[in-house]
C-alpha atoms as a PDB file:
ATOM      1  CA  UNK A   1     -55.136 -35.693  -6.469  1.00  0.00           C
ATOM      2  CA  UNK A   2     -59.100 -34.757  -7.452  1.00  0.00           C
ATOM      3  CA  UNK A   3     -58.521 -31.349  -6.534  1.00  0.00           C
ATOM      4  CA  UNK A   4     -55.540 -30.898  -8.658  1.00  0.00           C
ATOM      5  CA  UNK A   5     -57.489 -31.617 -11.791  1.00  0.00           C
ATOM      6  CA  UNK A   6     -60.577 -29.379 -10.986  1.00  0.00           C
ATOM      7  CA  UNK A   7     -58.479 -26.291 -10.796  1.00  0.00           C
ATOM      8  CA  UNK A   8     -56.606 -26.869 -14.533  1.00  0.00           C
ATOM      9  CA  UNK A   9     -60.069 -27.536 -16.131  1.00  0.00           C
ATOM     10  CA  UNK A  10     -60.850 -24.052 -18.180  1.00  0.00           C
ATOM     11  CA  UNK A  11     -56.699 -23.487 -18.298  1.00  0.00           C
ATOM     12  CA  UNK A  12     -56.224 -25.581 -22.080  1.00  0.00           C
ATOM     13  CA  UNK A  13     -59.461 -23.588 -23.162  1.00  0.00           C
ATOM     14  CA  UNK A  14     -58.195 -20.339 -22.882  1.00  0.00           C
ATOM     15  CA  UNK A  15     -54.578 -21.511 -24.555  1.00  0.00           C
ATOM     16  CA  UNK A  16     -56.495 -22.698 -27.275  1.00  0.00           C
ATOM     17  CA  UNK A  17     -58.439 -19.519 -27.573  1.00  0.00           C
ATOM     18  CA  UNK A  18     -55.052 -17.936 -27.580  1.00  0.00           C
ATOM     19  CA  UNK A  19     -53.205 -19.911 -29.966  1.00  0.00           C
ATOM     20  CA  UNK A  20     -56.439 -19.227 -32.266  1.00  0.00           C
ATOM     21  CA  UNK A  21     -56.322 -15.383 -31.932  1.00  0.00           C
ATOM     22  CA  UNK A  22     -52.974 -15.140 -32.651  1.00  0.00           C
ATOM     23  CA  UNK A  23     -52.927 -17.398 -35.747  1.00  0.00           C
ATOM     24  CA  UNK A  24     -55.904 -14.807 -36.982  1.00  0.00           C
ATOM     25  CA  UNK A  25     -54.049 -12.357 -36.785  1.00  0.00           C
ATOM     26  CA  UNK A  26     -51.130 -13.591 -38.233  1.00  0.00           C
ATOM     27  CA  UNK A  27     -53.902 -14.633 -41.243  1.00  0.00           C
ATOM     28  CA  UNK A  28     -55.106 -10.960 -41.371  1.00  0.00           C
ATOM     29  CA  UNK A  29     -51.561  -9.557 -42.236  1.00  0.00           C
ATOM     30  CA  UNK A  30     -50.927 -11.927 -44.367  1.00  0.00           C
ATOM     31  CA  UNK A  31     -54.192 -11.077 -46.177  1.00  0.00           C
ATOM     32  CA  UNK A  32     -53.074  -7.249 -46.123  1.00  0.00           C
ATOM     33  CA  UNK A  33     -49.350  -8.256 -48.153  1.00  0.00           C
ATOM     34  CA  UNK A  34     -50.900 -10.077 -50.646  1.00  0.00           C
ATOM     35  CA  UNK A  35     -53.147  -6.419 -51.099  1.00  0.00           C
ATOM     36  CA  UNK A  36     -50.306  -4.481 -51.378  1.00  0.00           C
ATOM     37  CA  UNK A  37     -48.720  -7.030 -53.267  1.00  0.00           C
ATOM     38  CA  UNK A  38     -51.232  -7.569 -55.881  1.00  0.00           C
ATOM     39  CA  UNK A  39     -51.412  -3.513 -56.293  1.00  0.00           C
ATOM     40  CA  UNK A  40     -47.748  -3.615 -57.090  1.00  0.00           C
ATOM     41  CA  UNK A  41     -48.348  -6.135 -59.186  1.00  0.00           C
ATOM     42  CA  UNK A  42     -50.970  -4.293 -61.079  1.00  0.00           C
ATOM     43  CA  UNK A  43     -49.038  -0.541 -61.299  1.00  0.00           C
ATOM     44  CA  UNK A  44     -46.025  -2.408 -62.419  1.00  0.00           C
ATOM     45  CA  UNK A  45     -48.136  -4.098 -65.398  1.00  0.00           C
ATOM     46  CA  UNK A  46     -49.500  -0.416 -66.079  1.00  0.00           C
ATOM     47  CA  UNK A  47     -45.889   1.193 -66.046  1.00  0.00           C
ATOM     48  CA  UNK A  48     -44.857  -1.487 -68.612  1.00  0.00           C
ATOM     49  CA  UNK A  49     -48.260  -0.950 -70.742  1.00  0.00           C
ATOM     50  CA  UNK A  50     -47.153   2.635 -71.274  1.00  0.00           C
ATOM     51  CA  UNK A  51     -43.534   2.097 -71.744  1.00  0.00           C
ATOM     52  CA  UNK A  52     -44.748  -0.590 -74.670  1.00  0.00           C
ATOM     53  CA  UNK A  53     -47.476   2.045 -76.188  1.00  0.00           C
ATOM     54  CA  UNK A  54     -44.538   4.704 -76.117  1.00  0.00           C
ATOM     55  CA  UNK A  55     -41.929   2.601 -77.551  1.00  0.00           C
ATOM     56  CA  UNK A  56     -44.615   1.056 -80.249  1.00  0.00           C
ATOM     57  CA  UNK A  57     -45.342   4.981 -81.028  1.00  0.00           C
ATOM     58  CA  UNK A  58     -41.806   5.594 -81.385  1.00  0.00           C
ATOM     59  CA  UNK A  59     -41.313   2.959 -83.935  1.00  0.00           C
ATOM     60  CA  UNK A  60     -44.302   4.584 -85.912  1.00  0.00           C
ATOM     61  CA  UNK A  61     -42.552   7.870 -85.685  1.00  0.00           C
ATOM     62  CA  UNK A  62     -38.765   6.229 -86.981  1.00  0.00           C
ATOM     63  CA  UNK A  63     -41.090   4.658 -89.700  1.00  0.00           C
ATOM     64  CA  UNK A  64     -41.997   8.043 -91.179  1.00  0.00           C
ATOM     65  CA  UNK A  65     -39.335  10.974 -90.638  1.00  0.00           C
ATOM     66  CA  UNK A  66     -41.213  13.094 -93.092  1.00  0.00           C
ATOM     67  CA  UNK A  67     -44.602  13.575 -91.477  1.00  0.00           C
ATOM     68  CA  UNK A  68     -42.476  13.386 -87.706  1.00  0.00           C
ATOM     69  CA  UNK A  69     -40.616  16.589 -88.964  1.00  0.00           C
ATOM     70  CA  UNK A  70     -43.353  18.341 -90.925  1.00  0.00           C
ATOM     71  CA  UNK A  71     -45.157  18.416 -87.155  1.00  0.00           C
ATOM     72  CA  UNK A  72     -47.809  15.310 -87.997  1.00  0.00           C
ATOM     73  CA  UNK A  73     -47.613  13.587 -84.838  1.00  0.00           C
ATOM     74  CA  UNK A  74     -47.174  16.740 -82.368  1.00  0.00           C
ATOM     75  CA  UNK A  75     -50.625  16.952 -80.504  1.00  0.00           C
ATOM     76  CA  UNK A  76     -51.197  17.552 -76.715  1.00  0.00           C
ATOM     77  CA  UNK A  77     -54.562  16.663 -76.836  1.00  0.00           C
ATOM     78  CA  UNK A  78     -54.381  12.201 -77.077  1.00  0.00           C
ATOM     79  CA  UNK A  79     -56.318  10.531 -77.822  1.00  0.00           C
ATOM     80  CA  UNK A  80     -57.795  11.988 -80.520  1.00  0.00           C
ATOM     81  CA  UNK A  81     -60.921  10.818 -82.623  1.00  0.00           C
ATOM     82  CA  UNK A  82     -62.085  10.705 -86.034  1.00  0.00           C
ATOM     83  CA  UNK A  83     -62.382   8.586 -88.765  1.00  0.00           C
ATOM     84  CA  UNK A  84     -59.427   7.066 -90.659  1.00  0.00           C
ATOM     85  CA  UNK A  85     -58.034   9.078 -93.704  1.00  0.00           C
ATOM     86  CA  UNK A  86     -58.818   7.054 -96.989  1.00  0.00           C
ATOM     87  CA  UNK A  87     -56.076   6.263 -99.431  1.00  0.00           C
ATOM     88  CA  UNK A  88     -56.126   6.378-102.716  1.00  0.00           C
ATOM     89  CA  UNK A  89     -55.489   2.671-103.834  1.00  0.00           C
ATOM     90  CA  UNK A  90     -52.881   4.028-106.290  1.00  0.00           C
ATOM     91  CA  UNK A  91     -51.029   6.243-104.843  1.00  0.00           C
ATOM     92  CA  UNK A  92     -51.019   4.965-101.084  1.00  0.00           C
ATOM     93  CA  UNK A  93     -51.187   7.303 -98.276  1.00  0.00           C
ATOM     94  CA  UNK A  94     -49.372  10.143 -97.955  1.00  0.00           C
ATOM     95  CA  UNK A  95     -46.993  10.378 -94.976  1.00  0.00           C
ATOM     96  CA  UNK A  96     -49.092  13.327 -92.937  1.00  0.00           C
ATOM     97  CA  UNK A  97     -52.437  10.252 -93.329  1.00  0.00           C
ATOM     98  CA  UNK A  98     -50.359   7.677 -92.201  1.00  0.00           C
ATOM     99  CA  UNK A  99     -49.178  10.055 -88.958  1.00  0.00           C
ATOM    100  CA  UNK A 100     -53.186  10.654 -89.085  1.00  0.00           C
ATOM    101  CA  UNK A 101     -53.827   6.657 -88.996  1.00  0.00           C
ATOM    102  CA  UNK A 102     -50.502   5.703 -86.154  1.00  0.00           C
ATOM    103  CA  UNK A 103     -52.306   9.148 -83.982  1.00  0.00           C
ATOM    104  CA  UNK A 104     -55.723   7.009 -84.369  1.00  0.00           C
ATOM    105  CA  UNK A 105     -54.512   3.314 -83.395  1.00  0.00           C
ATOM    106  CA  UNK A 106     -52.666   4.871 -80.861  1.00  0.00           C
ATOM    107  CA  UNK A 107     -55.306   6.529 -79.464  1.00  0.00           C
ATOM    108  CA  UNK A 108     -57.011   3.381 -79.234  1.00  0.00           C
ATOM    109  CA  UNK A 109     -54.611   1.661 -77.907  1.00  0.00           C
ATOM    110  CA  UNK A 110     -53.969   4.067 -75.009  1.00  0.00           C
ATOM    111  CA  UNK A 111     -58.058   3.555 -74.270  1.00  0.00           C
ATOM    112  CA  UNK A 112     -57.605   0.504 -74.364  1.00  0.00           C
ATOM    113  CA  UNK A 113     -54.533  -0.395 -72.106  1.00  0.00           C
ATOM    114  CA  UNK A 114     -54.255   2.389 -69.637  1.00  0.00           C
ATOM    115  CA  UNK A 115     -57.317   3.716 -67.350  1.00  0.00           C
ATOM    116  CA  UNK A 116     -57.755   7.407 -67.816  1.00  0.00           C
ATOM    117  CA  UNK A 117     -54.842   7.835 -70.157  1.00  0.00           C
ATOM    118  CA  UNK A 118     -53.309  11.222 -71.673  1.00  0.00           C
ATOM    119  CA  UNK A 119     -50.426  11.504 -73.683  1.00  0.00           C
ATOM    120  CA  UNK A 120     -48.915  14.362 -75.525  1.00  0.00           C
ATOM    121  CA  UNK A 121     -45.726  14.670 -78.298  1.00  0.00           C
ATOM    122  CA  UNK A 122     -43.641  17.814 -78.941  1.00  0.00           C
ATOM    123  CA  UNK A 123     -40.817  17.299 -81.723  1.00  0.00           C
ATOM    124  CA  UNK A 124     -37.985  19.891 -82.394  1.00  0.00           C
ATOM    125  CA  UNK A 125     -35.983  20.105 -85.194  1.00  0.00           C
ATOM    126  CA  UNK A 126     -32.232  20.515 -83.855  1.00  0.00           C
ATOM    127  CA  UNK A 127     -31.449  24.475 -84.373  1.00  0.00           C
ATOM    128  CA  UNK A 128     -27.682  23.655 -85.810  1.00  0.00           C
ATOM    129  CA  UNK A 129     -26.395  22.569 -89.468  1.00  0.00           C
ATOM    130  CA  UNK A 130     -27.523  23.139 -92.596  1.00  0.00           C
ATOM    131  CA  UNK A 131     -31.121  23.550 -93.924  1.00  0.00           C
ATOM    132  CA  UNK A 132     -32.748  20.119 -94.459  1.00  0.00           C
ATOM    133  CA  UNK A 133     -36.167  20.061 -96.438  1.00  0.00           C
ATOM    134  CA  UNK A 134     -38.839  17.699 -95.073  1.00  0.00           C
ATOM    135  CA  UNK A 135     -38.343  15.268 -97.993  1.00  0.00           C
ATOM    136  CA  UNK A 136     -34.182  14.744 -97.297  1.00  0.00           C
ATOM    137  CA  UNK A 137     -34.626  13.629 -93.854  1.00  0.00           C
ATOM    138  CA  UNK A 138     -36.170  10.279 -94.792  1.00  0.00           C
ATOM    139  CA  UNK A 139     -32.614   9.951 -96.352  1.00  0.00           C
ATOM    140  CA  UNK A 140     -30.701  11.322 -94.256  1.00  0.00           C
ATOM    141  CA  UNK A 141     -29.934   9.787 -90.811  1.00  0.00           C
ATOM    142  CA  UNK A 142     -29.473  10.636 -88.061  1.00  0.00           C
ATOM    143  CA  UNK A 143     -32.368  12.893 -88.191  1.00  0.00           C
ATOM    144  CA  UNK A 144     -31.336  16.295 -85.915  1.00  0.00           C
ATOM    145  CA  UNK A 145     -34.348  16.918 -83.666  1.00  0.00           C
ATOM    146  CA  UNK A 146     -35.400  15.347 -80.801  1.00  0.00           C
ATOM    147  CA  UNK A 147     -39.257  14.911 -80.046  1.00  0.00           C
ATOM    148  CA  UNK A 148     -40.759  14.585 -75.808  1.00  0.00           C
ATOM    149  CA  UNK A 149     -43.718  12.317 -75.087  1.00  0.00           C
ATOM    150  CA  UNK A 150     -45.485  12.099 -72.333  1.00  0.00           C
ATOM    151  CA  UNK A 151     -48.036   9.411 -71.601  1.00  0.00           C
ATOM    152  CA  UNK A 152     -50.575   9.502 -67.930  1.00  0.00           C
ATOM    153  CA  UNK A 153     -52.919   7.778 -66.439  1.00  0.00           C
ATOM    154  CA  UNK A 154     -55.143   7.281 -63.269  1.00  0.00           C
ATOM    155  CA  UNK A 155     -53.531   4.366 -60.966  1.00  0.00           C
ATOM    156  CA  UNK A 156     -55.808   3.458 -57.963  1.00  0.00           C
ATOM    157  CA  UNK A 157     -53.985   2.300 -54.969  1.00  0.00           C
ATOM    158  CA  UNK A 158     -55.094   1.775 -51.181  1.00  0.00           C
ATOM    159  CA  UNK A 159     -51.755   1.924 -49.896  1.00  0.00           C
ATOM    160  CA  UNK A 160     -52.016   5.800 -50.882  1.00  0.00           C
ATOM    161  CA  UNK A 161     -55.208   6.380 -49.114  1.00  0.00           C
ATOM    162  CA  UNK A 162     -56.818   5.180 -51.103  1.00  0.00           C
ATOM    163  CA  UNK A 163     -57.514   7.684 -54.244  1.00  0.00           C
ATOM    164  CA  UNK A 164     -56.479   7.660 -57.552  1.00  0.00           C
ATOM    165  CA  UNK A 165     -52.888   8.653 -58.327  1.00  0.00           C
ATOM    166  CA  UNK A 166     -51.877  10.341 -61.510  1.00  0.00           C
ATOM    167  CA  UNK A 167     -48.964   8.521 -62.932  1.00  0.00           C
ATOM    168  CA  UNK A 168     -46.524   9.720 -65.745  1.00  0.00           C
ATOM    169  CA  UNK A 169     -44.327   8.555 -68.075  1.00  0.00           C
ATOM    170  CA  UNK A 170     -41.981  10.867 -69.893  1.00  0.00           C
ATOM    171  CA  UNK A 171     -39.676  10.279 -72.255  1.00  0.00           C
ATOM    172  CA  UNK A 172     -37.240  12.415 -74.997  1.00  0.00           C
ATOM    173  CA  UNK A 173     -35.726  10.558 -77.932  1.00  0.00           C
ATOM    174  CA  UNK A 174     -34.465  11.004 -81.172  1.00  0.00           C
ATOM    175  CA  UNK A 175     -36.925   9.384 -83.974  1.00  0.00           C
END
């Protein structure tokens, strides 16, 4: 009966060892998911940033046909910079400074949300139907045009390989 017992001495050490490397590695993929899970987590946040900033630009543009139609808000170059066109207190802005002041909050806005962000706006006036001036279309719904924006940014990912991917969001809708 003593001999039976020396031979099973180092026999629950090396289960133990075992049970320990498998748990480890069962605690390193678990690790890795909640990675890729908090990347998702984090590119899904940035996709709805820029669908808010696009739909919150949108709702700019519906709030001033005029200056959307007279070719205010078209730029391929966003963000822009400057300083803030000044309004005279009685007369208010005119609607080519308030496109000037919704380009410059924007702008800001797509600093300030999405990393690396670029965005452009192209609006065309539908070809068909009768000659509008610039002035009738903030009476006249539904305006005939439709205007494409497109909104990118830089989304870092180590599922990828690690780099930077471009991301883009592009959209056409009538203001």
């Amino acid at each position: 009966m003593r001999m039976r017992l020396r031979s099973q001495r180092g026999l629950t050490l090396i289960e133990v060892l075992i049970a320990v490397l498998i748990f480890s590695l069962g605690l390193i993929g678990l690790a890795g998911l909640m990675i890729v899970s908090t990347q998702a987590n984090h590119g899904a946040y940035l996709r709805t940033q820029a669908s808010f900033l696009a739909n919150a630009m949108a709702d700019r543009m519906r709030a001033n046909p005029a200056a959307v139609w007279a070719g205010s808000y078209d730029s391929s170059a966003y963000p822009i910079t400057g300083t803030l066109p000044a309004c005279a207190s009685a007369a208010g802005c005119s609607p080519a400074q308030v496109a000037q002041r919704d380009q410059m909050h924007w702008s800001q806005q797509l600093v300030q949300f999405l990393p690396a962000a670029a965005a452009a706006i192209a609006c065309t006036p539908a070809a068909a139907g009768p000659a509008v001036s610039a002035t009738q279309y903030a009476y006249r719904p539904p305006y005939s045009g439709t205007c494409s924006m497109t909104v990118t940014w830089t989304e870092s990912s180590l599922v990828r390989g690690g780099g930077a991917a471009p991301q883009t969001f592009a959209w056409v809708f009538q203001p």
